[in-house]
C-alpha atoms as a PDB file:
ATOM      1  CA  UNK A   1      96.282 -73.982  20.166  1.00  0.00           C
ATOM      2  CA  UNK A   2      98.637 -75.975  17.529  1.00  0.00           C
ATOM      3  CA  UNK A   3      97.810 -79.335  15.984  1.00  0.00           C
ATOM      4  CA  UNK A   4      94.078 -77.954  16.495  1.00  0.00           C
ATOM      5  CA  UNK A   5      91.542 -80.416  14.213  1.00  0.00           C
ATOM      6  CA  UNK A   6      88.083 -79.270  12.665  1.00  0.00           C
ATOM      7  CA  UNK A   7      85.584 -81.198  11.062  1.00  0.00           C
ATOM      8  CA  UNK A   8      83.532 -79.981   8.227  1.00  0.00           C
ATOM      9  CA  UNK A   9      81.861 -80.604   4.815  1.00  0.00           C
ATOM     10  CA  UNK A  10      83.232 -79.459   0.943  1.00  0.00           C
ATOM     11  CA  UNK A  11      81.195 -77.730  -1.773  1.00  0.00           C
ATOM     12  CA  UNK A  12      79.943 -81.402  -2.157  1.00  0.00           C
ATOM     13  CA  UNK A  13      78.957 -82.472   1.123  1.00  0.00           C
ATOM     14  CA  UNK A  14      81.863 -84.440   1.743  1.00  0.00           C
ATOM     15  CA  UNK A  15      83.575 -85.065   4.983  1.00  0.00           C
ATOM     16  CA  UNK A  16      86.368 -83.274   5.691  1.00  0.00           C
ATOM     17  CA  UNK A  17      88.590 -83.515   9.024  1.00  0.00           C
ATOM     18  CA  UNK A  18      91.090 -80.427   8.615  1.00  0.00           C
ATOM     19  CA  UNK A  19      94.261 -80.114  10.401  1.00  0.00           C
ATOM     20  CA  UNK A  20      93.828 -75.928  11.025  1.00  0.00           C
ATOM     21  CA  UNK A  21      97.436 -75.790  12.845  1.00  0.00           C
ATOM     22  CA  UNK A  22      97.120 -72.774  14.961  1.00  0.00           C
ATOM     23  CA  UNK A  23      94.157 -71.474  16.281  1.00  0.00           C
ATOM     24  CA  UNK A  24      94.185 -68.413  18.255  1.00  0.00           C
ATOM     25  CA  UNK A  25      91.695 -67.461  21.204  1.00  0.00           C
ATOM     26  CA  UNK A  26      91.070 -64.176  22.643  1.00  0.00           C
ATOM     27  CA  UNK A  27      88.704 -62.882  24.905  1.00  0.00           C
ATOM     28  CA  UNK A  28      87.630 -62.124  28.463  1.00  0.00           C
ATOM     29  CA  UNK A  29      86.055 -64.158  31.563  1.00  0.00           C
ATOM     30  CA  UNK A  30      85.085 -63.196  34.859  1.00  0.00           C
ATOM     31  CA  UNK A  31      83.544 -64.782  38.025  1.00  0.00           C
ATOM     32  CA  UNK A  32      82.156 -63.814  40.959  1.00  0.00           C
ATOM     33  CA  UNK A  33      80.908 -65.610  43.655  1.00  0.00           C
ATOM     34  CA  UNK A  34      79.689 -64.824  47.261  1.00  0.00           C
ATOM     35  CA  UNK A  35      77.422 -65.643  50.097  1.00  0.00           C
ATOM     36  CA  UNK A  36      74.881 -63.336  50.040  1.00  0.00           C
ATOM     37  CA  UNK A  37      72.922 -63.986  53.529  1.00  0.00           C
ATOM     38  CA  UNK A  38      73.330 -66.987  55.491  1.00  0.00           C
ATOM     39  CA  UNK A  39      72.803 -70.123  53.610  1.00  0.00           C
ATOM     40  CA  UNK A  40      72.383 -68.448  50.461  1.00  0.00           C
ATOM     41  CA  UNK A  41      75.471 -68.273  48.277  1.00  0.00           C
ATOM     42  CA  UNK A  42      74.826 -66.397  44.489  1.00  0.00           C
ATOM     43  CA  UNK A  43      77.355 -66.521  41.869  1.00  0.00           C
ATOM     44  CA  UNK A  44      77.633 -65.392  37.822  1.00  0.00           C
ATOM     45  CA  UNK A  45      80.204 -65.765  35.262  1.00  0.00           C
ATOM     46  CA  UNK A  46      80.477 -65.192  31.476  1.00  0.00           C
ATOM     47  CA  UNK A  47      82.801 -65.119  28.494  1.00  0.00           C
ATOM     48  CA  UNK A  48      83.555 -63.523  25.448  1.00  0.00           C
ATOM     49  CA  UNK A  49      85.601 -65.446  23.573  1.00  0.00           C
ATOM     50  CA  UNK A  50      86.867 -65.400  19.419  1.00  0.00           C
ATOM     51  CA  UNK A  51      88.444 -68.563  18.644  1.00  0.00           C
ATOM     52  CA  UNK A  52      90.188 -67.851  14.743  1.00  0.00           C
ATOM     53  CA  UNK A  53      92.143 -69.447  12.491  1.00  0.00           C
ATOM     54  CA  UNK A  54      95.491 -68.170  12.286  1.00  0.00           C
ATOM     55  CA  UNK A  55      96.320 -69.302   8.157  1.00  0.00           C
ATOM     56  CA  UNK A  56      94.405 -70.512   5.425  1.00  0.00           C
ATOM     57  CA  UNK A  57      93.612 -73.994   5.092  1.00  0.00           C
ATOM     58  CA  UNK A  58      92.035 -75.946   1.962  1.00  0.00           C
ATOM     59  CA  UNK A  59      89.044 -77.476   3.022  1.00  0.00           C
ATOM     60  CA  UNK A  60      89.323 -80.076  -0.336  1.00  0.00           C
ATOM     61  CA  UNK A  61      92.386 -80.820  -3.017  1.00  0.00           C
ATOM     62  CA  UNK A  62      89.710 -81.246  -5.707  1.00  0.00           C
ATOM     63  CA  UNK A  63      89.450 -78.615  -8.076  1.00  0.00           C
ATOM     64  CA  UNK A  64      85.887 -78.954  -8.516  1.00  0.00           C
ATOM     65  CA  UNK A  65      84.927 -79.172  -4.951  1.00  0.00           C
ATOM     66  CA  UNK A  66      87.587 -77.326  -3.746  1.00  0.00           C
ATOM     67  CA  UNK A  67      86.967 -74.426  -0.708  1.00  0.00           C
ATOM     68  CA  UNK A  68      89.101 -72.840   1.642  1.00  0.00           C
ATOM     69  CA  UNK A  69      88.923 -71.729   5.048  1.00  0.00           C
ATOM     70  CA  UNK A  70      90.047 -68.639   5.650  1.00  0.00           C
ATOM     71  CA  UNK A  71      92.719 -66.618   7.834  1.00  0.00           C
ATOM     72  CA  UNK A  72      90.073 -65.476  10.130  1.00  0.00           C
ATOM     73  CA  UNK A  73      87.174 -67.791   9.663  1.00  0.00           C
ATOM     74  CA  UNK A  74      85.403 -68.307  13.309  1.00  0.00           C
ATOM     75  CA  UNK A  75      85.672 -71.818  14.416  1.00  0.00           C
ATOM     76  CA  UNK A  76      82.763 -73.579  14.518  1.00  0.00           C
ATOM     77  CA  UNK A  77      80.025 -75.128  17.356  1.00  0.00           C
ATOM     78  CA  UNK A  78      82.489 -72.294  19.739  1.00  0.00           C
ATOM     79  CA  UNK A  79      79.659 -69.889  21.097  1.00  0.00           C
ATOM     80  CA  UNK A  80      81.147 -66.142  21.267  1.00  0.00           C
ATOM     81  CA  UNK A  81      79.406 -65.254  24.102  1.00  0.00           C
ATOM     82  CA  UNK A  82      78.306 -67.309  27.497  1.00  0.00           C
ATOM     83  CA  UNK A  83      76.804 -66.087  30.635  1.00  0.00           C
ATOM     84  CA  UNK A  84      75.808 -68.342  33.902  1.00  0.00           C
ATOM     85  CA  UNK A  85      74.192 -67.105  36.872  1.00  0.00           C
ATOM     86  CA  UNK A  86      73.968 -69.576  39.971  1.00  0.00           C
ATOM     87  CA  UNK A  87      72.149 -69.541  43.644  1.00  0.00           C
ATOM     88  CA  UNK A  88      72.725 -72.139  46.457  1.00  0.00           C
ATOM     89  CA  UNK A  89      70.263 -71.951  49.518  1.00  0.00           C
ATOM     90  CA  UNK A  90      70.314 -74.630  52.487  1.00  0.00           C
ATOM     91  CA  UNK A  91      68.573 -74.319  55.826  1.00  0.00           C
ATOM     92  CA  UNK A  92      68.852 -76.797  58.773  1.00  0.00           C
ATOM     93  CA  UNK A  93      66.364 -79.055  59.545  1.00  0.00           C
ATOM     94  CA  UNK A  94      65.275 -78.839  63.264  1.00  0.00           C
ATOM     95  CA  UNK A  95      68.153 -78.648  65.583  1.00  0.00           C
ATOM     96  CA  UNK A  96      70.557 -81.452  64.181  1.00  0.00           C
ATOM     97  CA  UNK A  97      72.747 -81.639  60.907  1.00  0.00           C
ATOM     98  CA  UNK A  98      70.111 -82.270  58.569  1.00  0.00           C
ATOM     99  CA  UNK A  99      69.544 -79.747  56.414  1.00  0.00           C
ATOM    100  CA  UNK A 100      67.118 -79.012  53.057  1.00  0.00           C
ATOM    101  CA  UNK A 101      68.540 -77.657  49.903  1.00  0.00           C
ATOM    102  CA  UNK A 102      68.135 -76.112  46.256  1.00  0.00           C
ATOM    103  CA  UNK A 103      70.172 -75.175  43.655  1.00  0.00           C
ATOM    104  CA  UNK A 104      69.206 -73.187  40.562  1.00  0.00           C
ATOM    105  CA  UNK A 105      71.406 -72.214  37.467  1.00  0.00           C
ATOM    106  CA  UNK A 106      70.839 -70.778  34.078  1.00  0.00           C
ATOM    107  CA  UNK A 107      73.634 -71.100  31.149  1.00  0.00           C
ATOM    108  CA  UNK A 108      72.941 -68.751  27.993  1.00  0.00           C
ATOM    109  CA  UNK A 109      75.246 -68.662  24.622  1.00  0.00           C
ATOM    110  CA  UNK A 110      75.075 -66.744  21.584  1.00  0.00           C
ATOM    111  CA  UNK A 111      74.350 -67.932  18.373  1.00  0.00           C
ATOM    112  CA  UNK A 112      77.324 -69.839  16.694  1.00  0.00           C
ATOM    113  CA  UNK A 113      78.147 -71.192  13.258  1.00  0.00           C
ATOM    114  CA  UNK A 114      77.212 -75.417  13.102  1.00  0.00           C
ATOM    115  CA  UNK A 115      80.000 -78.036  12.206  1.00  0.00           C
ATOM    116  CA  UNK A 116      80.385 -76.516   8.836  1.00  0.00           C
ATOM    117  CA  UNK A 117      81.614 -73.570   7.152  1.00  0.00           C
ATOM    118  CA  UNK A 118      78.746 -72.867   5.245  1.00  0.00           C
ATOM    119  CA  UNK A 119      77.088 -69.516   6.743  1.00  0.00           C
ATOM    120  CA  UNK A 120      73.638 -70.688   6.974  1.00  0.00           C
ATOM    121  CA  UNK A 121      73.961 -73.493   9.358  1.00  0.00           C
ATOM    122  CA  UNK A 122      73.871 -71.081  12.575  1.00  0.00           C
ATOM    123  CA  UNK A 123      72.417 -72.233  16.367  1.00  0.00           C
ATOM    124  CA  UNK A 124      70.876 -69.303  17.645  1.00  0.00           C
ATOM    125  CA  UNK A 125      71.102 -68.362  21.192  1.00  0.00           C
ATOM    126  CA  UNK A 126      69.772 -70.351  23.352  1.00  0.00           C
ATOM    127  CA  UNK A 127      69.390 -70.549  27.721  1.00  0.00           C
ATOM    128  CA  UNK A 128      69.179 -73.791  30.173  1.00  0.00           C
ATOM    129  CA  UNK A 129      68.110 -73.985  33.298  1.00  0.00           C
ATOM    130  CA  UNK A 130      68.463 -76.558  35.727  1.00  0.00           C
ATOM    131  CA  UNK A 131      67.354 -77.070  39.616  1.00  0.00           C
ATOM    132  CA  UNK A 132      68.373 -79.431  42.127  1.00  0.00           C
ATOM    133  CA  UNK A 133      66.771 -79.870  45.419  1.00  0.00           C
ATOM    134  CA  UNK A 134      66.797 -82.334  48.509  1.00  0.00           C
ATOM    135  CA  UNK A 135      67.765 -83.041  51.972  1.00  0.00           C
ATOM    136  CA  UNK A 136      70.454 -83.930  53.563  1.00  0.00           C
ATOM    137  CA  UNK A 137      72.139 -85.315  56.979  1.00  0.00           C
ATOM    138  CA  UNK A 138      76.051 -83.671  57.136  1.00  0.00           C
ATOM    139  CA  UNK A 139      76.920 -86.547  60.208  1.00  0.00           C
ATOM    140  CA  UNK A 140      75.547 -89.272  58.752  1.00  0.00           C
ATOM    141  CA  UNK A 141      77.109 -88.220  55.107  1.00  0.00           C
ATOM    142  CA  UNK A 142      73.635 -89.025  52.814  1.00  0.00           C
ATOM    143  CA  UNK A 143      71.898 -86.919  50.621  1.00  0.00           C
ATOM    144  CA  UNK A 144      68.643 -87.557  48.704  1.00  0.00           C
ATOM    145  CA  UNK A 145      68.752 -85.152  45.846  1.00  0.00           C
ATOM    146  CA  UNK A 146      65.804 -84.671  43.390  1.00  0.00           C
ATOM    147  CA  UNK A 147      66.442 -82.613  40.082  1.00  0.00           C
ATOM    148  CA  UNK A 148      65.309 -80.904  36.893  1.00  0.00           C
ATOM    149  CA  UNK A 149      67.839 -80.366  33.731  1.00  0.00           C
ATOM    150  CA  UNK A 150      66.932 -78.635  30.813  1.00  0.00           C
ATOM    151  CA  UNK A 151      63.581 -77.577  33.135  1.00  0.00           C
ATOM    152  CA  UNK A 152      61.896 -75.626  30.051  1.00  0.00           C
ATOM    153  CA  UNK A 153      62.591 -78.218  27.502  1.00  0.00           C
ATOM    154  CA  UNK A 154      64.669 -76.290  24.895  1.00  0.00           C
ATOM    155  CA  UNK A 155      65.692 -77.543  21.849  1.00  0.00           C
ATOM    156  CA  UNK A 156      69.214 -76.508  20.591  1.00  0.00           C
ATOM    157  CA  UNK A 157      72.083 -78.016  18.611  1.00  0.00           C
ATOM    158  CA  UNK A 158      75.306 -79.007  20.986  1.00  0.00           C
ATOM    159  CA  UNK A 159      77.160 -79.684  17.600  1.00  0.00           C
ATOM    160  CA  UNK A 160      77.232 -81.439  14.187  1.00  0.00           C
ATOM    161  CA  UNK A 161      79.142 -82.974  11.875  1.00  0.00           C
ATOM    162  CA  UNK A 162      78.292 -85.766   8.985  1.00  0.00           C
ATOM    163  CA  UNK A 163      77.921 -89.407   9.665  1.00  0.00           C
ATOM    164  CA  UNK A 164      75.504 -91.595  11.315  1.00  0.00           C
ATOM    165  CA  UNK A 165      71.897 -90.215  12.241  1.00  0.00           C
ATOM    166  CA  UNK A 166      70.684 -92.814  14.672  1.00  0.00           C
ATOM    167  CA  UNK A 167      70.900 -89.913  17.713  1.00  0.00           C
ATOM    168  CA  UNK A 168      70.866 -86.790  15.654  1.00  0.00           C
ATOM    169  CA  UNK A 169      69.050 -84.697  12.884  1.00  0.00           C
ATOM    170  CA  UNK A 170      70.460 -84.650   9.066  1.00  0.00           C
ATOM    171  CA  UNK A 171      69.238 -81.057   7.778  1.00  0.00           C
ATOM    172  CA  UNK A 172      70.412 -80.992   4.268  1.00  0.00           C
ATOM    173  CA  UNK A 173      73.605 -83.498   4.537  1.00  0.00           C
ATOM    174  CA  UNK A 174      74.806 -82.393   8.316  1.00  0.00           C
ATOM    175  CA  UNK A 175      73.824 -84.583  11.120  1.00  0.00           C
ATOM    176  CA  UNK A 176      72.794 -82.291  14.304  1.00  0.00           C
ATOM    177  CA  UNK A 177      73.019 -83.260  17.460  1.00  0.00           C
ATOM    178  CA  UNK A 178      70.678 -82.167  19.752  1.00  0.00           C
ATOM    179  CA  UNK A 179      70.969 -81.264  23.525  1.00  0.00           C
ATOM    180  CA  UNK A 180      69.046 -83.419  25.822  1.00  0.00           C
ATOM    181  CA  UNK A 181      65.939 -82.616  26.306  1.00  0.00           C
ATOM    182  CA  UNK A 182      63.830 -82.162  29.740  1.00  0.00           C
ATOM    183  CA  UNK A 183      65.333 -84.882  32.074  1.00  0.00           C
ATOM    184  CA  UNK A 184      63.755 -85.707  35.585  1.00  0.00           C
ATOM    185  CA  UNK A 185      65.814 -87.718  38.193  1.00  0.00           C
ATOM    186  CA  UNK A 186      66.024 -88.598  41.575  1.00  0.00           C
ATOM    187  CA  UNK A 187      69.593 -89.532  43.257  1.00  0.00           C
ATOM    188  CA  UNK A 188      70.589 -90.650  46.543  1.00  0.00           C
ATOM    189  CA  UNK A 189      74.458 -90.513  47.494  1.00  0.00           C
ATOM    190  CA  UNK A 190      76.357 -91.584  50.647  1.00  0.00           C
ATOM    191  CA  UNK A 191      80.000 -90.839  51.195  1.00  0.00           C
ATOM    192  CA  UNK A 192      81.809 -93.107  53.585  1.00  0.00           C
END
């Protein structure tokens, strides 16, 4: 990436938005999906990924508060290290083109550095799993779809920064923001 931005704090808790230049990514994906019996499709897919800075950058001009980051340095809220597994099942419902459903994933990352440089900010790793389930009639183009995100309620950091607290956590001058918690929902959809 060039022209790549990053947002993080000085020795003095200031805000800093950097202008890192060139940012270099390397890694590995894969996915793999495939229907596994009738009705029941299974996929997975993961990364491993090192985003780095390609050059030093000064994090501040001031002397006093002055820090670098480094040639290197990791970029931060970028998790190494992802890995999703995914099933689809649907079966009719009696002899017309209604049919029930239910979808089930799970997302895991590794730990990664928070929106600062400082090395003992970290997210640890974390999973998420989420289910959908419902009915629905393929003719008449409805669904009714009920559904579960987050369905064990974990608490983990999507990113941070500095600045306003109103929907996040300040731990010692860097405002957290936290993933959404257990969420519940019904949703009904019709295509025409």
């Amino acid at each position: 990436f060039e022209g790549y931005h990053d947002q993080t704090t000085d020795a003095l808790n200031n805000l800093v938005i950097l202008n890192i230049g060139k940012v270099v990514t390397q890694g590995v994906e894969f996915d793999v999906q495939g229907l596994v019996a009738p009705g029941l499709t299974m996929g997975v897919s993961g990364t491993r990924l090192i985003p780095r800075v390609r050059s030093d950058v000064p994090v501040s001009t001031d002397p006093i508060a002055g820090s670098q980051l480094h040639k290197g340095a990791l970029i931060t809220d970028t998790s190494q290290n992802s890995l999703n597994f995914n099933t689809d099942y649907s079966h009719p419902l009696g002899s017309g083109p209604a049919e029930g459903f239910v979808h089930y994933d799970l997302s895991t990352r590794s730990r990664y550095i928070l929106g600062d440089q400082r090395d003992d900010f970290f997210q640890g790793g974390y999973t998420i799993s989420n289910v959908r389930f419902g009915v629905r009639k393929l003719d008449e183009h409805w669904q009714l779809t009920g559904w579960v995100k987050n369905m064990f309620n974990k608490e983990y950091a999507v990113s941070s920064g500095t600045g306003d607290t109103r929907f996040a956590n300040s731990i010692d001058g860097l405002t957290v923001f936290q993933g959404a918690p257990r969420t519940l929902g019904v949703s009904a959809q019709y295509d025409y």
